[in-house]
N, C-alpha and C. Protein backbone atom coordinates (compact mmCIF):
# COMPACT_ATOMS: atom_id res chain seq x y z
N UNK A 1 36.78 34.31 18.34
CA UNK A 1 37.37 33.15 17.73
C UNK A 1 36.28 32.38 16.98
N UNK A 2 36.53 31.88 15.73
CA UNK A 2 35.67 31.03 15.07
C UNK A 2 35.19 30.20 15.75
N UNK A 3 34.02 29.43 15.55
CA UNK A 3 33.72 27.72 15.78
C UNK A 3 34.56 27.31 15.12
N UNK A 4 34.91 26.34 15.77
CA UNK A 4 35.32 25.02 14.86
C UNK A 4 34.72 24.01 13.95
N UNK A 5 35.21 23.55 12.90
CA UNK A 5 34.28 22.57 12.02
C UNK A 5 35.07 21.22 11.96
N UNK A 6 34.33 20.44 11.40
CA UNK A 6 34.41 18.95 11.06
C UNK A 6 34.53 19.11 9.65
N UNK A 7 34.92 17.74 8.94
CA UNK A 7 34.26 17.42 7.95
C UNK A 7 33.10 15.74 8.16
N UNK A 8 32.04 15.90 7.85
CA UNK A 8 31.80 14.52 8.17
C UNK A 8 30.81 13.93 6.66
N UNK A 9 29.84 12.60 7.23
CA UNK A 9 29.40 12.29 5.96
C UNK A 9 28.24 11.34 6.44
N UNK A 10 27.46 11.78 5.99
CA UNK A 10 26.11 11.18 6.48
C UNK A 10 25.49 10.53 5.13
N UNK A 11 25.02 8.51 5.51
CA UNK A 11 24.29 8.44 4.62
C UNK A 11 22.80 8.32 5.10
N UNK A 12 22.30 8.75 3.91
CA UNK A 12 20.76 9.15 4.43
C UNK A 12 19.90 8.73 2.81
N UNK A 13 18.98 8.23 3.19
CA UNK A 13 18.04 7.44 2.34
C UNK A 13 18.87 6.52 1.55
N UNK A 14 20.03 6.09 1.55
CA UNK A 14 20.46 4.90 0.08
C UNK A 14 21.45 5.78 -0.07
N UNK A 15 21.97 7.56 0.03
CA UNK A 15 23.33 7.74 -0.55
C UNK A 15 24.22 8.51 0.67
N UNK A 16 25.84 8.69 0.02
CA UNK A 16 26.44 9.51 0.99
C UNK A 16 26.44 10.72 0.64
N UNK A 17 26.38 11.74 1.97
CA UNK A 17 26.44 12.99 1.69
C UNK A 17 27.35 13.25 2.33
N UNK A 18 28.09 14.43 1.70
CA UNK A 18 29.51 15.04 2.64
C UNK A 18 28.95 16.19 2.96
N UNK A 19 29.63 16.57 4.44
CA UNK A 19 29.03 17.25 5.28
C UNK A 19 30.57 18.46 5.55
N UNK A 20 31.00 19.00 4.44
CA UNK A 20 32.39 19.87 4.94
C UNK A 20 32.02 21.48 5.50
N UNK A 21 33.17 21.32 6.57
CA UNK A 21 32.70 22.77 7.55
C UNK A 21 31.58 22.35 8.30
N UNK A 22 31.27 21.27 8.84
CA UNK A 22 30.09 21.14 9.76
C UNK A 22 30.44 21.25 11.25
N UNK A 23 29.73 22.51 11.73
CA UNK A 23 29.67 22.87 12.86
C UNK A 23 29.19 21.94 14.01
N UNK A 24 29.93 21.33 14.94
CA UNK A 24 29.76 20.06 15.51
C UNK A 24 28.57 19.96 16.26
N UNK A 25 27.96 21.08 16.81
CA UNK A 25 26.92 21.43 17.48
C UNK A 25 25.63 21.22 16.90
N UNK A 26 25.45 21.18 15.22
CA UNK A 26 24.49 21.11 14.35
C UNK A 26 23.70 19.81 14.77
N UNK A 27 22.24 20.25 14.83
CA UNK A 27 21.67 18.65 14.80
C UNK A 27 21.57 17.85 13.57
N UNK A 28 21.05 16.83 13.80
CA UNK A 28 20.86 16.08 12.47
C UNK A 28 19.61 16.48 11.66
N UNK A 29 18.45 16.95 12.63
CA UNK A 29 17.61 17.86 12.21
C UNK A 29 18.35 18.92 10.86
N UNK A 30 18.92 20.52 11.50
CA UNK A 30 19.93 21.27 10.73
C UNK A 30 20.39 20.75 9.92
N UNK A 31 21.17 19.57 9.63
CA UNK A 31 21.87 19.02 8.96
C UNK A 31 20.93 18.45 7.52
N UNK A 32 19.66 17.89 8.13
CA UNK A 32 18.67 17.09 6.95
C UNK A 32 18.53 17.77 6.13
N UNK A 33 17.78 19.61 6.74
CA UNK A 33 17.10 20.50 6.28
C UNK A 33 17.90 20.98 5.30
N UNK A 34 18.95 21.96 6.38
CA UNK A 34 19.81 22.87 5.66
C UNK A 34 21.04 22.62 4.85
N UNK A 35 20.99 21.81 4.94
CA UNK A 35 22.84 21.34 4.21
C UNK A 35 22.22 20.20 3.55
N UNK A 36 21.22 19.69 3.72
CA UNK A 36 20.85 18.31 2.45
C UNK A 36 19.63 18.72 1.67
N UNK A 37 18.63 19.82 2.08
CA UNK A 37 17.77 20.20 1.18
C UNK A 37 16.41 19.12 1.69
N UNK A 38 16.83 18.54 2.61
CA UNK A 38 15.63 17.18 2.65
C UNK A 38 14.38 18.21 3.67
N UNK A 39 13.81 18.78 3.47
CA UNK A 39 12.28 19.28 4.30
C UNK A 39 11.45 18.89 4.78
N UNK A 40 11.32 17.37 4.35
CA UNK A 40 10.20 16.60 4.63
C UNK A 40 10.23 16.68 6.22
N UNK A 41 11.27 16.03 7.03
CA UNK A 41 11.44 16.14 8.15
C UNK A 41 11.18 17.62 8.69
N UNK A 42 10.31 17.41 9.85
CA UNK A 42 9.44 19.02 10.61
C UNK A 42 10.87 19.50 11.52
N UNK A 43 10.76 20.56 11.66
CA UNK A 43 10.94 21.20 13.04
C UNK A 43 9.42 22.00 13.89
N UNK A 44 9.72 21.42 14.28
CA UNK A 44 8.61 21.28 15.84
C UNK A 44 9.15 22.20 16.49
N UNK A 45 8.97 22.04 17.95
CA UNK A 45 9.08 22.05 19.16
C UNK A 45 11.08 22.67 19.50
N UNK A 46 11.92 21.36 18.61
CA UNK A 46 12.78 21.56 19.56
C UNK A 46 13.73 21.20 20.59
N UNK A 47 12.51 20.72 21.22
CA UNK A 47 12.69 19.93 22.63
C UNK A 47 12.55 18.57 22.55
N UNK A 48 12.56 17.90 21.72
CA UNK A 48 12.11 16.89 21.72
C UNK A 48 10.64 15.84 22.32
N UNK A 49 10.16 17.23 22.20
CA UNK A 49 8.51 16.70 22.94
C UNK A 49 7.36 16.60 21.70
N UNK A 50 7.55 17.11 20.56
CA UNK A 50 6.41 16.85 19.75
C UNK A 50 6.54 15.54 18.60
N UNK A 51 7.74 15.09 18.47
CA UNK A 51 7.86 14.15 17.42
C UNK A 51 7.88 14.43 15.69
N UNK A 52 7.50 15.85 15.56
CA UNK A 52 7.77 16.10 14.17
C UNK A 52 9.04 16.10 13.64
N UNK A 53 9.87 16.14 14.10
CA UNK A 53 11.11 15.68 13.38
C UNK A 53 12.09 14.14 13.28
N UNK A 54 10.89 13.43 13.69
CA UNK A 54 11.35 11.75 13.84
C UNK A 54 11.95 11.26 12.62
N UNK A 55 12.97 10.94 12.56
CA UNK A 55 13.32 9.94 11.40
C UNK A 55 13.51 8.72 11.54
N UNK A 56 14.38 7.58 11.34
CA UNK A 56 15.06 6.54 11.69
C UNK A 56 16.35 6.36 10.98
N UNK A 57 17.00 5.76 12.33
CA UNK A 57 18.43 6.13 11.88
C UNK A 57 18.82 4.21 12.43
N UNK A 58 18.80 3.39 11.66
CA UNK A 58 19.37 1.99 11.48
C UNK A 58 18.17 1.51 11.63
N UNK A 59 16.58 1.86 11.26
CA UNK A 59 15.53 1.40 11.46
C UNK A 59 15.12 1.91 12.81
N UNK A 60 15.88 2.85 13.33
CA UNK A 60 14.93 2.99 15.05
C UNK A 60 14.96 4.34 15.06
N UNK A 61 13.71 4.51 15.77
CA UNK A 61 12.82 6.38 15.77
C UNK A 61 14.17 7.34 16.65
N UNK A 62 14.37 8.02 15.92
CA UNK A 62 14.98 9.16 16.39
C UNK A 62 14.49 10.23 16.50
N UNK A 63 14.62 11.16 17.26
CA UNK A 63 14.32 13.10 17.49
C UNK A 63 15.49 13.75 16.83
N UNK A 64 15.29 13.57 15.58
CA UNK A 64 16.16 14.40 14.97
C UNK A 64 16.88 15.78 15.76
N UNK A 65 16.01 16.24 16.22
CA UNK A 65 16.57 17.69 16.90
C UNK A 65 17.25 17.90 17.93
N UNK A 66 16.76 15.98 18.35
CA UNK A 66 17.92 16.22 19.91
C UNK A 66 19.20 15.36 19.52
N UNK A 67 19.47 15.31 18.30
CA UNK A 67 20.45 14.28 17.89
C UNK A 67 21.96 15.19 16.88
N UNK A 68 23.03 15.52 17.59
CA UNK A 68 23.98 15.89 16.73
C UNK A 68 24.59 14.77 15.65
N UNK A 69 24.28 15.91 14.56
CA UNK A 69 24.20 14.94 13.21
C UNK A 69 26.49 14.47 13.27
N UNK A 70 27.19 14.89 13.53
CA UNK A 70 28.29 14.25 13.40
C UNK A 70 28.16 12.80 14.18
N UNK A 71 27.42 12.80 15.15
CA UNK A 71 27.33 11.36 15.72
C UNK A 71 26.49 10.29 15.00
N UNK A 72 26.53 10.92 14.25
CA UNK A 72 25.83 9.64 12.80
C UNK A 72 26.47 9.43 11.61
N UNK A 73 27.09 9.58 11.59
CA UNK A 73 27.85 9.08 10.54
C UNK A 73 27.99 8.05 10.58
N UNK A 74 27.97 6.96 11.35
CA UNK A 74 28.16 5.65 10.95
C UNK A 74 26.63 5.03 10.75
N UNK A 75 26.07 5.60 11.07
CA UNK A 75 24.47 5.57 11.13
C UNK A 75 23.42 5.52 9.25
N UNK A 76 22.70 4.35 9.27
CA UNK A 76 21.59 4.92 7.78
C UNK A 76 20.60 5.20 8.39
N UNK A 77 20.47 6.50 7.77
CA UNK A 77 19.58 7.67 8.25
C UNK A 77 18.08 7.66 7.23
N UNK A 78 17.20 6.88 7.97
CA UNK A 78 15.71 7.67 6.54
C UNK A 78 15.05 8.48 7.08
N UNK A 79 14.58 8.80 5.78
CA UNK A 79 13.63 10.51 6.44
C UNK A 79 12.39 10.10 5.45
N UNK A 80 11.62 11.05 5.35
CA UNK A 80 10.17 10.59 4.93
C UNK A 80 10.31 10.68 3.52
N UNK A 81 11.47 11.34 2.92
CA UNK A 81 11.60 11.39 1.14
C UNK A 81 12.48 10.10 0.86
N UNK A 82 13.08 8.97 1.43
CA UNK A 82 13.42 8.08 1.35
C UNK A 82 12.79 6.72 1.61
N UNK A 83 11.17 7.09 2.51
CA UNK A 83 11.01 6.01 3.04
C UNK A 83 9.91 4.65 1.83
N UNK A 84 9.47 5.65 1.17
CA UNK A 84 9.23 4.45 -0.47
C UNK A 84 10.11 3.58 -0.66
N UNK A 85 10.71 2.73 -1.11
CA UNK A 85 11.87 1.92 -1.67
C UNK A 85 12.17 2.38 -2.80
N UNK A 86 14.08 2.70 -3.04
CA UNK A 86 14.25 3.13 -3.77
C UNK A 86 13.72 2.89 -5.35
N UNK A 87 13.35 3.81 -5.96
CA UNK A 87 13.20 3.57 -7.29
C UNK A 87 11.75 3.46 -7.76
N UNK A 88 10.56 3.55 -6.41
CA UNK A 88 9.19 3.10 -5.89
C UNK A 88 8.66 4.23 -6.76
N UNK A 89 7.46 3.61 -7.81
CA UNK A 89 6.62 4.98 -8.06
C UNK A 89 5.46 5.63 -7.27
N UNK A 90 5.39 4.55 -6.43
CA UNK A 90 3.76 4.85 -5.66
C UNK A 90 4.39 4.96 -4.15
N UNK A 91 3.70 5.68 -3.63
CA UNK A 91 3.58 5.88 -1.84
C UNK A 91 4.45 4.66 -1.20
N UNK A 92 5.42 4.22 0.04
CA UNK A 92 5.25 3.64 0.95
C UNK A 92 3.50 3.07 1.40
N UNK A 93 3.85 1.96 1.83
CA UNK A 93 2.09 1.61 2.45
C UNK A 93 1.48 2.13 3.26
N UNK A 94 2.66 2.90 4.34
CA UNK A 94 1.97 3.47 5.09
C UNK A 94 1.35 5.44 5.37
N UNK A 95 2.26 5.83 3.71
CA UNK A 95 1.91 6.87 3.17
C UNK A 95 0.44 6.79 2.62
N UNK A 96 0.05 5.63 2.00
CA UNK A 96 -1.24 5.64 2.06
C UNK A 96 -2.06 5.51 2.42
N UNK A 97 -1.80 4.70 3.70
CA UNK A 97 -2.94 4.05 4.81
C UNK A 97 -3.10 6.00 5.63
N UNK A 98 -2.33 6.50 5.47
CA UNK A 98 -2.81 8.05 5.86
C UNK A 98 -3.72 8.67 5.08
N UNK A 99 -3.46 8.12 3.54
CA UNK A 99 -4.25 9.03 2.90
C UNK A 99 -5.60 8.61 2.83
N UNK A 100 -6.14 7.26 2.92
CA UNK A 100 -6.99 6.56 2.75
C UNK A 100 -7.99 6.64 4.18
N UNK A 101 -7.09 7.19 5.30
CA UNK A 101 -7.88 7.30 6.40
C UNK A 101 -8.09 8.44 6.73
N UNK A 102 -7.46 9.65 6.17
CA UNK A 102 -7.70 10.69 6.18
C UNK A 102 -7.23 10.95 7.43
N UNK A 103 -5.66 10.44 7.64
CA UNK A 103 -4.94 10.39 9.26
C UNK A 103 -4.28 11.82 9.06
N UNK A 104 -4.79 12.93 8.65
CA UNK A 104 -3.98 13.97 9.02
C UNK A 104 -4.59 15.41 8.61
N UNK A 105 -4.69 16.47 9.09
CA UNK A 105 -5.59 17.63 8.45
C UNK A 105 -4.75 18.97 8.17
N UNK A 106 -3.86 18.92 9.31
CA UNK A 106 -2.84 20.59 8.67
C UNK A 106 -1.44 19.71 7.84
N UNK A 107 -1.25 18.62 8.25
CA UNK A 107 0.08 17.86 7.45
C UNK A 107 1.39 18.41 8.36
N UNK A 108 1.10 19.49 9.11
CA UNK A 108 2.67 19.48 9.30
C UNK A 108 3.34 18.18 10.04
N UNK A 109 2.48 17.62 11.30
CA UNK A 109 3.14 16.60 11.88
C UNK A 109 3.33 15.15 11.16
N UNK A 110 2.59 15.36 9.91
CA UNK A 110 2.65 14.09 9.62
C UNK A 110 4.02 13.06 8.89
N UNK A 111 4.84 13.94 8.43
CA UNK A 111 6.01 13.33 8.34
C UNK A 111 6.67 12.46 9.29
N UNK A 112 6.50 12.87 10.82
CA UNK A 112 7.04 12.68 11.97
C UNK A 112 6.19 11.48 12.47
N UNK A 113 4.92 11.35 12.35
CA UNK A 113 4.03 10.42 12.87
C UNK A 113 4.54 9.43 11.51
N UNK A 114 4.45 9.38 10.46
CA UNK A 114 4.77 8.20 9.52
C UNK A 114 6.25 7.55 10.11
N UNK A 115 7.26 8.41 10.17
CA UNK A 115 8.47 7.75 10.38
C UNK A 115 8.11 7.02 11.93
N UNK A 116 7.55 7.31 12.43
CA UNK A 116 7.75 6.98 13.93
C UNK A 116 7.00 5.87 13.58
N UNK A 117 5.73 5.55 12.84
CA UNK A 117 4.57 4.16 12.47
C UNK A 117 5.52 3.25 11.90
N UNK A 118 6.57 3.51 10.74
CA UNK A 118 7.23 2.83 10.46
C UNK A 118 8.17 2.04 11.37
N UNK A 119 8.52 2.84 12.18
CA UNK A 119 9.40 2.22 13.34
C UNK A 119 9.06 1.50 14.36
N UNK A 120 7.81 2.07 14.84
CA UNK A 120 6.84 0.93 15.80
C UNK A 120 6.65 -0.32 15.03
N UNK A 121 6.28 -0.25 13.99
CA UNK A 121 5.76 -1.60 13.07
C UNK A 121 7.20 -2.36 12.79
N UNK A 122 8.31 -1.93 12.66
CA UNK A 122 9.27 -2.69 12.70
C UNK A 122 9.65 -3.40 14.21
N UNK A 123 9.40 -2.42 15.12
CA UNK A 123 9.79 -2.78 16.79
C UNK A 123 8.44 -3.98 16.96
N UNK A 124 8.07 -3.78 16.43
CA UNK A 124 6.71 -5.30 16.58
C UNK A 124 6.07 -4.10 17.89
N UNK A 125 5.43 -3.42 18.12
CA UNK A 125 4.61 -2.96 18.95
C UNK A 125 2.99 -2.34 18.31
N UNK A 126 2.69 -3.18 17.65
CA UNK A 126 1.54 -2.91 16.91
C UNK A 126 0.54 -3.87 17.06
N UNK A 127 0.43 -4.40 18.20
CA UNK A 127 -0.55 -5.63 18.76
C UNK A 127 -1.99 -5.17 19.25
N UNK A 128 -1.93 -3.68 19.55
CA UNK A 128 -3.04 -3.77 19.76
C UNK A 128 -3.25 -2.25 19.45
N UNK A 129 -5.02 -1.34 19.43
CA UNK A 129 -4.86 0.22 19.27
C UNK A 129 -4.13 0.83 20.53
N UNK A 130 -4.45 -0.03 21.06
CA UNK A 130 -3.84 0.72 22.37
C UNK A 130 -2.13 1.05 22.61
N UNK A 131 -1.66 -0.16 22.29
CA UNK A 131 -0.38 -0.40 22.24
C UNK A 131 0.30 0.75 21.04
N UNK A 132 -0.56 0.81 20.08
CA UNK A 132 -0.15 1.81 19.30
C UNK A 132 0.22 3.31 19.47
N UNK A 133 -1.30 3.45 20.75
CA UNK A 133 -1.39 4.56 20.77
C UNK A 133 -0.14 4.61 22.09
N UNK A 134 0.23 4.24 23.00
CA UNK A 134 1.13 4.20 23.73
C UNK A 134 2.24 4.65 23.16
N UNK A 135 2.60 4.15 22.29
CA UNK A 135 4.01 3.58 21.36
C UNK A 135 3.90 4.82 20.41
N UNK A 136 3.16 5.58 20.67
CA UNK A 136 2.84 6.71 19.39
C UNK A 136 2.87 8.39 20.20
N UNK A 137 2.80 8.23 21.61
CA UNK A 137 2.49 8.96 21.98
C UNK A 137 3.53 10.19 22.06
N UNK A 138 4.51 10.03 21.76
CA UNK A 138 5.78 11.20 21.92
C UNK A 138 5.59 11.92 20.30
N UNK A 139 4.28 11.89 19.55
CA UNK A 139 4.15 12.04 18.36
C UNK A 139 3.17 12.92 18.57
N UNK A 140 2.87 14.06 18.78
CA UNK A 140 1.67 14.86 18.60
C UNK A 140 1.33 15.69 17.55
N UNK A 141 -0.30 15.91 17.32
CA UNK A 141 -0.91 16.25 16.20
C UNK A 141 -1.84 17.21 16.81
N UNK A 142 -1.48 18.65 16.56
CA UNK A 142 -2.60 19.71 17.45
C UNK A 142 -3.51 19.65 16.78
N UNK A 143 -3.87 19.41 15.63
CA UNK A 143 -5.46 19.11 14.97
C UNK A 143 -6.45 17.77 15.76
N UNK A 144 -5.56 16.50 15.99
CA UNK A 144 -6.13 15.47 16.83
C UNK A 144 -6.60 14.54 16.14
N UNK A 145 -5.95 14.24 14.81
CA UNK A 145 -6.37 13.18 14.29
C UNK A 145 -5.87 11.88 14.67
N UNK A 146 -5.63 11.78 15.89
CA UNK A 146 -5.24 10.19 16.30
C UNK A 146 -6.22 9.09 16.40
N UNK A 147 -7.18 9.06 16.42
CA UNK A 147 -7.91 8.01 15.84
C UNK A 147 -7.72 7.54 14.28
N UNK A 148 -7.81 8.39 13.32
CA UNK A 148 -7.49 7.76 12.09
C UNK A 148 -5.80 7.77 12.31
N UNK A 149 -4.85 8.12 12.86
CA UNK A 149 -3.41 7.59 12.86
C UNK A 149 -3.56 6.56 13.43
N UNK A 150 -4.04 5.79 14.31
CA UNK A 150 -3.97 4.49 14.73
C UNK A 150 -4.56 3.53 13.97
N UNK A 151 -5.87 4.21 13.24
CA UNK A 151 -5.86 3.45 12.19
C UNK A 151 -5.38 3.04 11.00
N UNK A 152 -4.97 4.09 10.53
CA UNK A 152 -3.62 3.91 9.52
C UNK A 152 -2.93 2.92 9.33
N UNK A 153 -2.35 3.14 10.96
CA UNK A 153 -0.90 2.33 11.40
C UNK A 153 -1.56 0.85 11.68
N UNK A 154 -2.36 0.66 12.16
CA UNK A 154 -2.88 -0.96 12.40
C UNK A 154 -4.04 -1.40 10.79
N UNK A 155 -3.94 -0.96 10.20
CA UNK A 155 -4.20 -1.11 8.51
C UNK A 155 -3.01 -1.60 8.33
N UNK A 156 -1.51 -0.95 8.35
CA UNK A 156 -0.54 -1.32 7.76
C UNK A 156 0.13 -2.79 8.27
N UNK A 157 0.04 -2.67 9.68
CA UNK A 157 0.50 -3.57 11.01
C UNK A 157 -0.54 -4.94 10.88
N UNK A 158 -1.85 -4.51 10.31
CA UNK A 158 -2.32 -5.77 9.97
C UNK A 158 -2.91 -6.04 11.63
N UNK A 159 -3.36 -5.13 12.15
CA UNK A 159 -3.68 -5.00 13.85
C UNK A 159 -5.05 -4.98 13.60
N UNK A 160 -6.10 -5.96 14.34
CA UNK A 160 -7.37 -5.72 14.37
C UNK A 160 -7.89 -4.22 15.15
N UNK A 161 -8.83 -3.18 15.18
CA UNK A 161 -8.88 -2.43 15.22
C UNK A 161 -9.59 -2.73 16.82
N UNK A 162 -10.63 -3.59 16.53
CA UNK A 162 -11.15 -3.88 17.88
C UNK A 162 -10.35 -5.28 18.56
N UNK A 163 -10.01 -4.71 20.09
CA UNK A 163 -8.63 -5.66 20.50
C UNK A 163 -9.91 -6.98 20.58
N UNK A 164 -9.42 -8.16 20.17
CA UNK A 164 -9.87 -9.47 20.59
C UNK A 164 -10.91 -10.04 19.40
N UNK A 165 -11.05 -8.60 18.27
CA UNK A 165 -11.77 -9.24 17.36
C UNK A 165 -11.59 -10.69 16.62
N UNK A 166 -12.47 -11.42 16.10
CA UNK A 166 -12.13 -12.32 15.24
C UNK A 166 -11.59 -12.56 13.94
N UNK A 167 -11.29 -13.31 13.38
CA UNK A 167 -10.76 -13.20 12.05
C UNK A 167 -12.16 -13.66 11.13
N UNK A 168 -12.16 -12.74 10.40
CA UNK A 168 -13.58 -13.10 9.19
C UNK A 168 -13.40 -14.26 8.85
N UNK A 169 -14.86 -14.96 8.90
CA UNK A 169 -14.86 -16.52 9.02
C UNK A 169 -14.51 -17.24 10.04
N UNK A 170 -14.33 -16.71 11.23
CA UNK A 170 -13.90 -17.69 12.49
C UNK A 170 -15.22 -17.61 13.31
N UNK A 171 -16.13 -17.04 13.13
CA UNK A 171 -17.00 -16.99 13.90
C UNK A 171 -17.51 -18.32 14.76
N UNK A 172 -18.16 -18.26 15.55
CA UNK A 172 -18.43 -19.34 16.50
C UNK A 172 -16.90 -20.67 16.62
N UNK A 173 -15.89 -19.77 16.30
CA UNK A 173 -14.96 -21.12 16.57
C UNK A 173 -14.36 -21.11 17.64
């Protein structure tokens, strides 16, 4: 006997996409890749243990892979080819605070670590490196560039790098 399908409709970066014959089982992962063409988003793992397929779906970090994409449809979905502002010629800020820190060396995870920085920095959990790195940790990078990803992300977050530093010019105050 066949699967059964849906029709559904996912918007993702600013538009709608129709999703006809979608196999209900499909993740939203499947769904980004294969039926929207969007790549940016990784497949990893799987399991939801490495974080390369993080997007945000209403501004909050998702595992794409552990997420069936029909249960989003009411959901705005960004992925890392949306996360510039529409119409943007240059990088997101925090596309560059990677490039500028040299936060990444094979690239595959790095789609997954940006969406997830974006989402910490919206959740306000960017107070300290530490807090970052906490808040970052379901995000792994087998090369190990997490020192420059925390720096990146507290470049963007506007997070002093050393916790308790001063603000230039406050000295002796």
């Amino acid at each position: 006997m066949p699967a059964q399908t849906l029709t559904a409709s996912l918007h993702v970066n600013g538009r709608e996409h129709a999703l006809p014959d979608l196999d209900p089982r499909t993740t939203l992962l499947d769904a980004l890749r294969e039926s929207l063409g969007l790549t940016g988003t990784k497949k990893g793992c799987g399991l939801g243990h490495c974080g390369a397929c993080t997007v945000l779906a209403d501004g909050r970090r998702v595992l794409a892979c552990m997420a069936l994409a029909a249960l989003y449809q009411e959901r705005e979905i960004t992925t890392i080819e949306g996360l510039a502002p529409d119409g943007a010629e240059c990088p997101h800020p925090l596309q560059r605070a990677f490039v500028e820190r040299d936060a990444f060396q094979c690239g595959y995870c790095t789609p997954g670590q940006i969406m997830s920085a974006a989402g910490l920095i919206d959740e306000g959990r960017t107070h300290s490196p530490e807090e970052i790195r906490e808040f970052m940790s379901g995000n792994l990078c087998r090369c190990g560039a997490y020192g420059n990803i925390v720096a990146a992300i507290a470049d963007v977050a506007h997070t002093p790098l050393v916790p308790g530093a001063r603000e230039p010019g406050r000295e002796g105050a």
